[in-house]
N, C-alpha and C. Protein backbone atom coordinates (compact mmCIF):
# COMPACT_ATOMS: atom_id res chain seq x y z
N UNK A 1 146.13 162.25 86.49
CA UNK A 1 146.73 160.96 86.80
C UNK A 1 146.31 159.95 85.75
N UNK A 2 146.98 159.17 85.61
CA UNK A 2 147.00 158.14 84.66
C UNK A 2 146.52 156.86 85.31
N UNK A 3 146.70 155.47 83.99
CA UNK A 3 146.58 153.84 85.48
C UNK A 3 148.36 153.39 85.20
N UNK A 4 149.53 154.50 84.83
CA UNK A 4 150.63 154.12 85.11
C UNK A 4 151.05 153.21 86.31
N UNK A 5 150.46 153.92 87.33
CA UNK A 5 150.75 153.23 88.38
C UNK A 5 150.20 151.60 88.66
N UNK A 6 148.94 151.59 87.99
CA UNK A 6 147.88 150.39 88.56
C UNK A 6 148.73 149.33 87.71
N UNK A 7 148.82 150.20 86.49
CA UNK A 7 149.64 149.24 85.51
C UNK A 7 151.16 148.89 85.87
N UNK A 8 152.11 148.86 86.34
CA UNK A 8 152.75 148.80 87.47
C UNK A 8 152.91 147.93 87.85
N UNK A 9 151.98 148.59 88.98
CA UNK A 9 151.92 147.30 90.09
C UNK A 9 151.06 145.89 89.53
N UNK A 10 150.49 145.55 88.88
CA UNK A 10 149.53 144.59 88.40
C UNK A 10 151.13 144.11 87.48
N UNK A 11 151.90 144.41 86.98
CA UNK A 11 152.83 143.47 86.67
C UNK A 11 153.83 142.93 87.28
N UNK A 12 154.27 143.33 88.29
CA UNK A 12 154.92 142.89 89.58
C UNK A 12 153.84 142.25 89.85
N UNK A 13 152.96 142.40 90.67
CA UNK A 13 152.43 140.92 91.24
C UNK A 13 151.84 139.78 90.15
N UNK A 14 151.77 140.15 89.00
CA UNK A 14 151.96 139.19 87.97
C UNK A 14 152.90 137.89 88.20
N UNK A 15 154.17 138.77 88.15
CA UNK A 15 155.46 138.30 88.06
C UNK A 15 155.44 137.64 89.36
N UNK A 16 154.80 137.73 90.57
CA UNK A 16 154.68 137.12 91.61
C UNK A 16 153.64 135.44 91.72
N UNK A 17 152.54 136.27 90.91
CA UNK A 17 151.79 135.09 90.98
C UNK A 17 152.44 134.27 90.13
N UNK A 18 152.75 134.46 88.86
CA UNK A 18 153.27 133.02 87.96
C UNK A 18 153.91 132.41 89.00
N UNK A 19 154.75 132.80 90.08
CA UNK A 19 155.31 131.90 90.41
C UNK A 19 155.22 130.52 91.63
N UNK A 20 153.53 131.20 92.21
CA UNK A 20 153.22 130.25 93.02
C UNK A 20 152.48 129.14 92.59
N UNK A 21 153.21 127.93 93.46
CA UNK A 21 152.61 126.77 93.19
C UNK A 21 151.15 126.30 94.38
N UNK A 22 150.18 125.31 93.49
CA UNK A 22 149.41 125.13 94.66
C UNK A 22 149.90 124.44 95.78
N UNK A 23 151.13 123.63 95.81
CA UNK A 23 151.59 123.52 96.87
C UNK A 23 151.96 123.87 98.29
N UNK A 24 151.63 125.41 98.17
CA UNK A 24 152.08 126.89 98.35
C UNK A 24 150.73 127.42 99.43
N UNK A 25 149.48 126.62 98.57
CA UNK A 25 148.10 127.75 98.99
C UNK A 25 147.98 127.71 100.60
N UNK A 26 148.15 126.76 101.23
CA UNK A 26 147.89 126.32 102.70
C UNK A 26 148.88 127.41 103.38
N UNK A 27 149.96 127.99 102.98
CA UNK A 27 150.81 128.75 104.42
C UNK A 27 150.64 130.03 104.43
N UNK A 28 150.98 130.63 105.54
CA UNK A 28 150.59 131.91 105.84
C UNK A 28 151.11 132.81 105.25
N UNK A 29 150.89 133.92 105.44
CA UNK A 29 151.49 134.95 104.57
C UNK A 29 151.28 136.22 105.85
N UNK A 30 152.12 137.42 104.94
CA UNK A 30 152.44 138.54 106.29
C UNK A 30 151.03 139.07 106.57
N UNK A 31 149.77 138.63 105.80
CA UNK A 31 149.01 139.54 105.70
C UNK A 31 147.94 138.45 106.23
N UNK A 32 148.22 138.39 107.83
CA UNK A 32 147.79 137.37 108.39
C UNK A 32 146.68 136.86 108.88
N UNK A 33 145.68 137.57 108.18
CA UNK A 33 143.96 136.75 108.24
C UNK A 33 143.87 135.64 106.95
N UNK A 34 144.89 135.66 105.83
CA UNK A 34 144.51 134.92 104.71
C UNK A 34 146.08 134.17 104.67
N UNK A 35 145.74 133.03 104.16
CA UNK A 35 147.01 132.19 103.93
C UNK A 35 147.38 132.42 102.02
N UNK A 36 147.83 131.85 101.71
CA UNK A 36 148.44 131.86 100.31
C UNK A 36 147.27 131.76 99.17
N UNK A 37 146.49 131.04 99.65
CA UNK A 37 144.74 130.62 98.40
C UNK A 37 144.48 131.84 98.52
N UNK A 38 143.63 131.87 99.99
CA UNK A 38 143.08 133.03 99.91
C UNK A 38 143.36 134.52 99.52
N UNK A 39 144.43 134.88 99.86
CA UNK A 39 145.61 136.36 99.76
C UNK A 39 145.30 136.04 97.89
N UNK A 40 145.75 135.32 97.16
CA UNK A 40 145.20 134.92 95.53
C UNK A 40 144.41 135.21 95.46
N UNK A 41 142.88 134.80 96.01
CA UNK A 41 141.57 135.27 95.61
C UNK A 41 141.09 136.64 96.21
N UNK A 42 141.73 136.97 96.99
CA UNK A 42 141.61 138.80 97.61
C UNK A 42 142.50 139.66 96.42
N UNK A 43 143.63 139.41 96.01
CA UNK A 43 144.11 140.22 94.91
C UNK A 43 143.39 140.37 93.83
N UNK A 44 142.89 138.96 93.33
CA UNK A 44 142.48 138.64 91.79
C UNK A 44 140.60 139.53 92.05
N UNK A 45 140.25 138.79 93.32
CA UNK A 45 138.61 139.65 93.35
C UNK A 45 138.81 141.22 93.63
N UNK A 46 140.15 142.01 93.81
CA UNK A 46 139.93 143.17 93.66
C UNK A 46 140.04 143.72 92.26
N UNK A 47 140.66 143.47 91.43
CA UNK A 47 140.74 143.74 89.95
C UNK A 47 139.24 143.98 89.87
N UNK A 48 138.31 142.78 89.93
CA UNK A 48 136.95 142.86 89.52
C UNK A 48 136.20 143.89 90.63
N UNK A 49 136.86 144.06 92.09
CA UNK A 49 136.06 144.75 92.99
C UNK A 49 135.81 146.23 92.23
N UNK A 50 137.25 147.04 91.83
CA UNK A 50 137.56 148.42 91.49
C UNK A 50 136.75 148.83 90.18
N UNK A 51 136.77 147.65 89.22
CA UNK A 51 135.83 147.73 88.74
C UNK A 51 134.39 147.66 88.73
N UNK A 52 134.03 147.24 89.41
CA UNK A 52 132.19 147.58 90.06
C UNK A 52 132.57 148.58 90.70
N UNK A 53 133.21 149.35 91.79
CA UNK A 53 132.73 150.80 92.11
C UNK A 53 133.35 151.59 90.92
N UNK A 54 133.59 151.86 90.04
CA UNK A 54 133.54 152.79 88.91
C UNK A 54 132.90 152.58 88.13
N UNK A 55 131.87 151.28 87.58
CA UNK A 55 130.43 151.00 86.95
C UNK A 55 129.13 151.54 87.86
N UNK A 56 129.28 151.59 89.55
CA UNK A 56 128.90 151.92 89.82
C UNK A 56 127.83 150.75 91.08
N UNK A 57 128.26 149.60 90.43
CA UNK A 57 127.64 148.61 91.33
C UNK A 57 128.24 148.56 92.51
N UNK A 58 126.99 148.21 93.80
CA UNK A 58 127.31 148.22 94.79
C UNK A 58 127.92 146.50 95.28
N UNK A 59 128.80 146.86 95.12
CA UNK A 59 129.55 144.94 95.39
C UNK A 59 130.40 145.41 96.88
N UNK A 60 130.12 143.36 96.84
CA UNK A 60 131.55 143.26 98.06
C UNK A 60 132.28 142.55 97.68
N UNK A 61 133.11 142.42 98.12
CA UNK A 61 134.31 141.68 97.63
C UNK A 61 134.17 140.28 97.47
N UNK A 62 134.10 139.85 96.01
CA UNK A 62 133.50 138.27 94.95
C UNK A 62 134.34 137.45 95.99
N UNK A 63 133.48 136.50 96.42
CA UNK A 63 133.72 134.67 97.29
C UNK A 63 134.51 134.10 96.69
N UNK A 64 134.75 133.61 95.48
CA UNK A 64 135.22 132.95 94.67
C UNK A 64 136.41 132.34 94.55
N UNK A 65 136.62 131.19 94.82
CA UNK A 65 137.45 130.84 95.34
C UNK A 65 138.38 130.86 93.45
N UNK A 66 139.47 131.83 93.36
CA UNK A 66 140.10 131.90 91.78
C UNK A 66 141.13 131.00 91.96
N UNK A 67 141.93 130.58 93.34
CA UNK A 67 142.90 129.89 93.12
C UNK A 67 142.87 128.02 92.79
N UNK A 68 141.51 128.07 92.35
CA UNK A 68 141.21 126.64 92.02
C UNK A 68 141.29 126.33 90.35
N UNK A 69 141.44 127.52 89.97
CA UNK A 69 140.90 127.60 88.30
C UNK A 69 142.53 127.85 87.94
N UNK A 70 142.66 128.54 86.69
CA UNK A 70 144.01 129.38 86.47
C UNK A 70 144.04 130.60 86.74
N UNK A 71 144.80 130.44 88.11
CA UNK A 71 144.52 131.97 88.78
C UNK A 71 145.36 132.95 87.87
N UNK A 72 146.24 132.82 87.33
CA UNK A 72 147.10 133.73 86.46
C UNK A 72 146.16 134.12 85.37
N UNK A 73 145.38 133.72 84.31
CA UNK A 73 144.56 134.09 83.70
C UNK A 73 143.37 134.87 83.58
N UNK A 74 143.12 134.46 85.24
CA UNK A 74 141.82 135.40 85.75
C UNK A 74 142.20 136.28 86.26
N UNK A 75 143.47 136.13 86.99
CA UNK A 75 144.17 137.79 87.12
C UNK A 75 144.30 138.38 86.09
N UNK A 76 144.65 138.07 85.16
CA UNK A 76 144.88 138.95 83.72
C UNK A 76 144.06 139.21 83.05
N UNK A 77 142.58 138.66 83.45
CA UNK A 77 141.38 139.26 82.38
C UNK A 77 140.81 140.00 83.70
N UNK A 78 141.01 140.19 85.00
CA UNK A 78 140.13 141.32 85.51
C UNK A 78 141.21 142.13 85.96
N UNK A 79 142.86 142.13 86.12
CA UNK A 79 143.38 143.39 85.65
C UNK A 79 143.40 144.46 84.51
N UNK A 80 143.10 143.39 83.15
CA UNK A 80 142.95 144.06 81.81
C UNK A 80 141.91 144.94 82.22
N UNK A 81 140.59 144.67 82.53
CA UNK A 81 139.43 144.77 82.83
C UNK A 81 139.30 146.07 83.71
N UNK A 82 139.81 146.17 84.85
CA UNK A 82 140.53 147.59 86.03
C UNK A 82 140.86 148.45 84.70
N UNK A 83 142.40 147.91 84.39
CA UNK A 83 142.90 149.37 84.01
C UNK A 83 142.30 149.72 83.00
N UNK A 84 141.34 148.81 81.83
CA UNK A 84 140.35 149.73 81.11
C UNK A 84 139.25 150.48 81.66
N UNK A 85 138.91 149.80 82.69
CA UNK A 85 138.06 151.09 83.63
C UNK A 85 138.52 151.95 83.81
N UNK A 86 139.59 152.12 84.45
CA UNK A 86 140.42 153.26 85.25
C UNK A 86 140.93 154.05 84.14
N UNK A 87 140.88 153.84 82.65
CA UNK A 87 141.25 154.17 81.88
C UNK A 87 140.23 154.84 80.72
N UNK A 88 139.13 154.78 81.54
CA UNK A 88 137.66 155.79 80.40
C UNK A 88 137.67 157.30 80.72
N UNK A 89 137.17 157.82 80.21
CA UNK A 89 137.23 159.17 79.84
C UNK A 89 136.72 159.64 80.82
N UNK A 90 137.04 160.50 81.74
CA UNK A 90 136.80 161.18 82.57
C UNK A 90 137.04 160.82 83.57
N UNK A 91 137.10 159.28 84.38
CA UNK A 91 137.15 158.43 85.79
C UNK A 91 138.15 159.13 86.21
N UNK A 92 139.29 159.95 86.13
CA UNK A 92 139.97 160.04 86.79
C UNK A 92 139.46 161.31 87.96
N UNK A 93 138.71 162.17 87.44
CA UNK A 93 138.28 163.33 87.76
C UNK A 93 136.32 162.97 88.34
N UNK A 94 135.96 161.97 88.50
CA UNK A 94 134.79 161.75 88.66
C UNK A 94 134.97 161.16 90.52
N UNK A 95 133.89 161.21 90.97
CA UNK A 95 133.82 160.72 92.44
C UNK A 95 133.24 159.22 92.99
N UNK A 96 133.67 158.52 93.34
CA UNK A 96 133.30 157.40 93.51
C UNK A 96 132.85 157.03 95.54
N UNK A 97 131.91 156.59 95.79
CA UNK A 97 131.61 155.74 96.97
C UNK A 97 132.89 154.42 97.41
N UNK A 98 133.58 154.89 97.97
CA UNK A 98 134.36 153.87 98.54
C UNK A 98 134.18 153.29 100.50
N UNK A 99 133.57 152.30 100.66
CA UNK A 99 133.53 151.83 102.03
C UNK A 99 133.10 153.25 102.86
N UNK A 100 131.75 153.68 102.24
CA UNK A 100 131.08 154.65 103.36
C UNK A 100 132.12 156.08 103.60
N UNK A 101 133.12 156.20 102.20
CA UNK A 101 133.03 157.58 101.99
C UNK A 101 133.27 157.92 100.43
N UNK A 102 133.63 159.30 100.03
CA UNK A 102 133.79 159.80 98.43
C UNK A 102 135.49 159.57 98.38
N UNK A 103 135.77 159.19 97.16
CA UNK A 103 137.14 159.41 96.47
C UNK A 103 136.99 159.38 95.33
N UNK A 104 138.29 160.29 94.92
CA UNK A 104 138.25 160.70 93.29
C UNK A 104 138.84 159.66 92.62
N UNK A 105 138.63 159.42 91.42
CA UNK A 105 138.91 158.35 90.73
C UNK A 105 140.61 157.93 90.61
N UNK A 106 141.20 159.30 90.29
CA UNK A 106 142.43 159.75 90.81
C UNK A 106 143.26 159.05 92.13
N UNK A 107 142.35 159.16 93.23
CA UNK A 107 142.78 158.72 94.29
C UNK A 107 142.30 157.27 94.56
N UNK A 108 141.53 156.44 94.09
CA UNK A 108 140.67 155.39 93.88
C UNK A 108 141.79 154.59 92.87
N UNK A 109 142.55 154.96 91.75
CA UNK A 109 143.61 153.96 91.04
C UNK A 109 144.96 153.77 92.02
N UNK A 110 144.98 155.16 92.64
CA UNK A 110 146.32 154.78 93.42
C UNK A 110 145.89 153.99 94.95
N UNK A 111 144.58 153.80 95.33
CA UNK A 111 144.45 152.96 96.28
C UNK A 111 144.11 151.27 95.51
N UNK A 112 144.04 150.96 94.41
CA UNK A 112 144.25 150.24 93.75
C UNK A 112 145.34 149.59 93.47
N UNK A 113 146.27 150.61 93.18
CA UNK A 113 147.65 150.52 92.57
C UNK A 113 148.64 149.87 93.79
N UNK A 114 148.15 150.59 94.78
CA UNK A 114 148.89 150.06 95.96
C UNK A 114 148.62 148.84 96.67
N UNK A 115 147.70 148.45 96.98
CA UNK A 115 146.60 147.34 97.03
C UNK A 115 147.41 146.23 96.50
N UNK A 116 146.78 146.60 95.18
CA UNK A 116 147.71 145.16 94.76
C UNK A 116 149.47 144.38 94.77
N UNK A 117 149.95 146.11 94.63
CA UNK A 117 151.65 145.56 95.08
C UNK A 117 151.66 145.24 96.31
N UNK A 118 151.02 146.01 97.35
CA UNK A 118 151.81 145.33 98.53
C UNK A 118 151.17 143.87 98.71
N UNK A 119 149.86 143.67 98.45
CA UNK A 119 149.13 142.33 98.27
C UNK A 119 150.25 141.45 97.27
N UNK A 120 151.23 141.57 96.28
CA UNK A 120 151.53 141.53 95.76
C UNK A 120 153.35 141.13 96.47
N UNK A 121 153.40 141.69 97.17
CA UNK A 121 154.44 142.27 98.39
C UNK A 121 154.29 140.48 99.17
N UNK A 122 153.24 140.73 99.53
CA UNK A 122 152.88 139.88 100.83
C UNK A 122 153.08 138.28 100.24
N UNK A 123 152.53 137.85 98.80
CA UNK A 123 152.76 136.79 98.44
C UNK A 123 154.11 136.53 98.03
N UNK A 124 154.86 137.25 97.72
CA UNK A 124 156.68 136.74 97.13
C UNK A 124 157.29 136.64 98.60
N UNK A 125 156.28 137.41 99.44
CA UNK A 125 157.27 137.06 100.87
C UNK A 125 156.93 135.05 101.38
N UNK A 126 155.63 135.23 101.36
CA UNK A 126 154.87 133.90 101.90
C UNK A 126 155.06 132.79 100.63
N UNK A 127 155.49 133.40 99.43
CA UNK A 127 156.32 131.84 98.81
C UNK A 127 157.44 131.82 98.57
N UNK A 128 158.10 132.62 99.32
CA UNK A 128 159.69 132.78 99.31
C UNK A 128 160.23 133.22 98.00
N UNK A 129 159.64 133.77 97.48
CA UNK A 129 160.34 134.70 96.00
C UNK A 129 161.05 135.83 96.74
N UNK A 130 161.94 136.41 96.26
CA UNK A 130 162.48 138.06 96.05
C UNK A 130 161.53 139.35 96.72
N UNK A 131 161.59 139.82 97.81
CA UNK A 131 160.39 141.09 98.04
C UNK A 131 161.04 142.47 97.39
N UNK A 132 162.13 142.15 97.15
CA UNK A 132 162.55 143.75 96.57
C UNK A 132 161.78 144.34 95.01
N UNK A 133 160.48 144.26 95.07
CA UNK A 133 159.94 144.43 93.85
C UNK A 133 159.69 145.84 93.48
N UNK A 134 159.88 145.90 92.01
CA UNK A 134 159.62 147.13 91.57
C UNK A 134 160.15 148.61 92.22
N UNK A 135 161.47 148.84 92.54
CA UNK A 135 161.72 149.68 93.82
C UNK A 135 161.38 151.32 93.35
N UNK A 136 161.40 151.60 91.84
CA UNK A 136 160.95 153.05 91.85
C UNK A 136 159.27 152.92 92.06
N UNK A 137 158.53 152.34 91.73
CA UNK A 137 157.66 151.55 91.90
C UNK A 137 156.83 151.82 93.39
N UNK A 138 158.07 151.32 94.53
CA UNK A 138 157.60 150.88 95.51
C UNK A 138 157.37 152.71 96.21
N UNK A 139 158.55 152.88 95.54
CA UNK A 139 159.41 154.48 96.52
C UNK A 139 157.75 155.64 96.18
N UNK A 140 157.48 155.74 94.75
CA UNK A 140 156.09 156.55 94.29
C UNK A 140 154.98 156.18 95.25
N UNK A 141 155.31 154.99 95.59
CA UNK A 141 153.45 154.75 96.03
C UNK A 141 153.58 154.64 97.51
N UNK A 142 155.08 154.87 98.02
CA UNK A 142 155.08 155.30 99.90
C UNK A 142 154.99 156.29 99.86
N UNK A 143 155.27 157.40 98.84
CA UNK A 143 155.50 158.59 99.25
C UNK A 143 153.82 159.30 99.14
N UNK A 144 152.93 158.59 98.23
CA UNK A 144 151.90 159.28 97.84
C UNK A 144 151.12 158.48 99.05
N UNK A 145 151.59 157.40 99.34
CA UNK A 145 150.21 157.00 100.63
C UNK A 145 151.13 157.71 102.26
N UNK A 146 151.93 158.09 102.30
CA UNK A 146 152.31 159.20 103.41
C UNK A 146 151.90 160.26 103.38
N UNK A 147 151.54 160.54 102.34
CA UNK A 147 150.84 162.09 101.95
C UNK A 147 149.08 161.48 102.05
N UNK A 148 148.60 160.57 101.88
CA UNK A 148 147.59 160.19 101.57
C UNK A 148 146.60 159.32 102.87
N UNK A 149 147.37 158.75 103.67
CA UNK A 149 147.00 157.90 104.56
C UNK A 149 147.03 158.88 105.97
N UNK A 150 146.02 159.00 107.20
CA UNK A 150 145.94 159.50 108.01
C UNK A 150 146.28 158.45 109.39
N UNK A 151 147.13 158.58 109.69
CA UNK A 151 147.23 158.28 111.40
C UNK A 151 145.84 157.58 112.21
N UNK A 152 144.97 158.34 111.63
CA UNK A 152 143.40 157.91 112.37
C UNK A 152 143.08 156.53 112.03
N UNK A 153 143.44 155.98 110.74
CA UNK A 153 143.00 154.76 110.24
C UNK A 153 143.95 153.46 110.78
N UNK A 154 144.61 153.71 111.09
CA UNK A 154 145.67 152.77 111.68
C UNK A 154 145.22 152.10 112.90
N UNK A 155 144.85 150.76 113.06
CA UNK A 155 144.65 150.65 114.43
C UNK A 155 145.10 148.97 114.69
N UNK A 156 145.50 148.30 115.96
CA UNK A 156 146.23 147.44 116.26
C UNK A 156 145.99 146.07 115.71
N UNK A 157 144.66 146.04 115.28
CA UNK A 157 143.71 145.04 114.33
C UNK A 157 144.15 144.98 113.39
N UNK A 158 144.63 145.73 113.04
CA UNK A 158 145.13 145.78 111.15
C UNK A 158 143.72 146.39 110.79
N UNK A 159 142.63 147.21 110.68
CA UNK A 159 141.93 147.29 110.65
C UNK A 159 141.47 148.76 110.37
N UNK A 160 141.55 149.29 109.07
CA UNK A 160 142.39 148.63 108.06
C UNK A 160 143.77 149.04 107.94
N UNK A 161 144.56 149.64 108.44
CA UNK A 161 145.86 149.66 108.58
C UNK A 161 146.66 149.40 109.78
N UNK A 162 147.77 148.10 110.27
CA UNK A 162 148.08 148.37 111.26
C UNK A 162 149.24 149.27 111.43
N UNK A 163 149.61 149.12 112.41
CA UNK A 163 150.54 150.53 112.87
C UNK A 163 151.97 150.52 112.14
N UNK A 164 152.19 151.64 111.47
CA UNK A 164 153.71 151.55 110.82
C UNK A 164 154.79 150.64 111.73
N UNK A 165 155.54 150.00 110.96
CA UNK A 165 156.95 149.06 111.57
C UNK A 165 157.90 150.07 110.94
N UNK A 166 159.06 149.83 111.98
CA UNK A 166 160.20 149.80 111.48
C UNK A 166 160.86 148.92 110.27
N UNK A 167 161.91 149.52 109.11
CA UNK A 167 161.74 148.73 108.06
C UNK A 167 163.50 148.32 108.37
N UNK A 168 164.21 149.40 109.18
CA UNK A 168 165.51 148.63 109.01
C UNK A 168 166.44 149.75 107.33
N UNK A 169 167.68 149.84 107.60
CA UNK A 169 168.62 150.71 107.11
C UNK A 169 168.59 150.01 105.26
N UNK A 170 168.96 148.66 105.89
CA UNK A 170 168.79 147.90 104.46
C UNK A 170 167.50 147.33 103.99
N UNK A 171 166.67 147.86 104.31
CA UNK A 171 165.09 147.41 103.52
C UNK A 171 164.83 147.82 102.22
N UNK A 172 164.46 146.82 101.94
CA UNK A 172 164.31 147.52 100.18
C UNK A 172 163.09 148.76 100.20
N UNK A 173 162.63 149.19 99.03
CA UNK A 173 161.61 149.95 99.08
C UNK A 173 160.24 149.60 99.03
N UNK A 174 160.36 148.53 98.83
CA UNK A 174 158.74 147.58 99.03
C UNK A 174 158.81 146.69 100.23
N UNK A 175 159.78 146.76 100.94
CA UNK A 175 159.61 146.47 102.13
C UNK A 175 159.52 147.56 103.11
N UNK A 176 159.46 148.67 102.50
CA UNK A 176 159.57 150.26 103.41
C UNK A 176 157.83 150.28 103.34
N UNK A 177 157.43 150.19 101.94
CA UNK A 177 156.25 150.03 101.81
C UNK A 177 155.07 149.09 102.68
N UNK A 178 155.71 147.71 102.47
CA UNK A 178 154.70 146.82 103.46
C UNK A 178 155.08 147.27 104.57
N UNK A 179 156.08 147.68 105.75
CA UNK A 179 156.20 148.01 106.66
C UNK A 179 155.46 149.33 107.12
N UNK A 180 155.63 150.31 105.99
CA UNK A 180 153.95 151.36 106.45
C UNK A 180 152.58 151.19 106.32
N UNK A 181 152.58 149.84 105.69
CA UNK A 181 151.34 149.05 105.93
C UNK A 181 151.20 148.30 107.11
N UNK A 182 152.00 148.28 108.20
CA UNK A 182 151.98 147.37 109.55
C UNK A 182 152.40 145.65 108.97
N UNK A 183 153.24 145.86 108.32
CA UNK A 183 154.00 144.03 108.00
C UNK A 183 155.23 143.89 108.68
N UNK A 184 155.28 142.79 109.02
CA UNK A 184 156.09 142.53 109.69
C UNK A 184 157.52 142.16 108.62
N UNK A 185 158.68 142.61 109.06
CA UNK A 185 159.59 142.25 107.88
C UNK A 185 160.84 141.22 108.22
């Protein structure tokens, strides 16, 4: 496996973030413990998260509030930052500590990769941009987290997945996507 995918998705929600204003940060979004700031500083502090578990540091997910600074910039120096991690010699095939269990580095970019589009997903919905993003895009990374995601993890909390939705005949494919993430569409 490659960071095709991470790389990807980190430009779709690119293309998402340029477009929010701080006007924007206060309303909710589908991904409904964080409003618009925050959902910004959960995307942008995972770039830097994925990178500490493949250095190997034990982090939690950076406080930092990024949507006060130029959040587009700091997304782009700790996405650069990811996919050169995800991109050293061997990580793909090496084992990493993720939240109290092992994953392969392999499987660690595509929980990355996905992460950020549908995070990615969730903000073009909550500032009213376009959700039909990236649709071959969207279609690769439902099919590999249906193969990848267990039934067991799903629970009514969202916690950490809530229960698949219905997406509807005409849903795009990143709305097929946030909807097997438990979003409401």
């Amino acid at each position: 496996m490659s960071t095709d995918l991470l790389e990807l998705a980190i430009d779709s929600t690119r293309s998402v973030l340029a477009n929010v204003v701080p006007e924007q940060f206060r309303d909710p979004t589908p991904c409904t413990k964080w409003n618009v700031s925050q959902l910004i500083n959960h995307v942008i502090g995972d770039q830097f998260f994925f990178v500490g578990v493949l250095v190997g540091e034990d982090r939690i997910r950076d406080p930092s509030d990024f949507s006060k600074g130029n959040f587009l910039s700091i997304f782009d120096t700790g996405a650069s930052l990811c996919v050169e991690a995800f991109g050293s010699e061997g990580v793909m095939g090496e084992t990493f500590s993720l939240f109290s269990s092992e994953t392969s580095g392999s499987s660690l970019v595509r929980i990355a990769a996905t992460d950020t589009f549908v995070h990615g997903w969730d903000l073009a919905r909550a500032t009213g941009q376009g959700s039909n993003l990236s649709p071959d895009l969207a279609l690769k990374l439902l099919v590999a987290e249906k193969i990848a995601i267990s039934p067991i993890v799903r629970s009514a909390s969202g916690s950490p997945f809530g229960p698949e939705r219905a997406a509807g005949i005409d849903a795009s494919e990143a709305d097929r996507l946030a909807a097997y993430f438990g979003r409401h569409l």
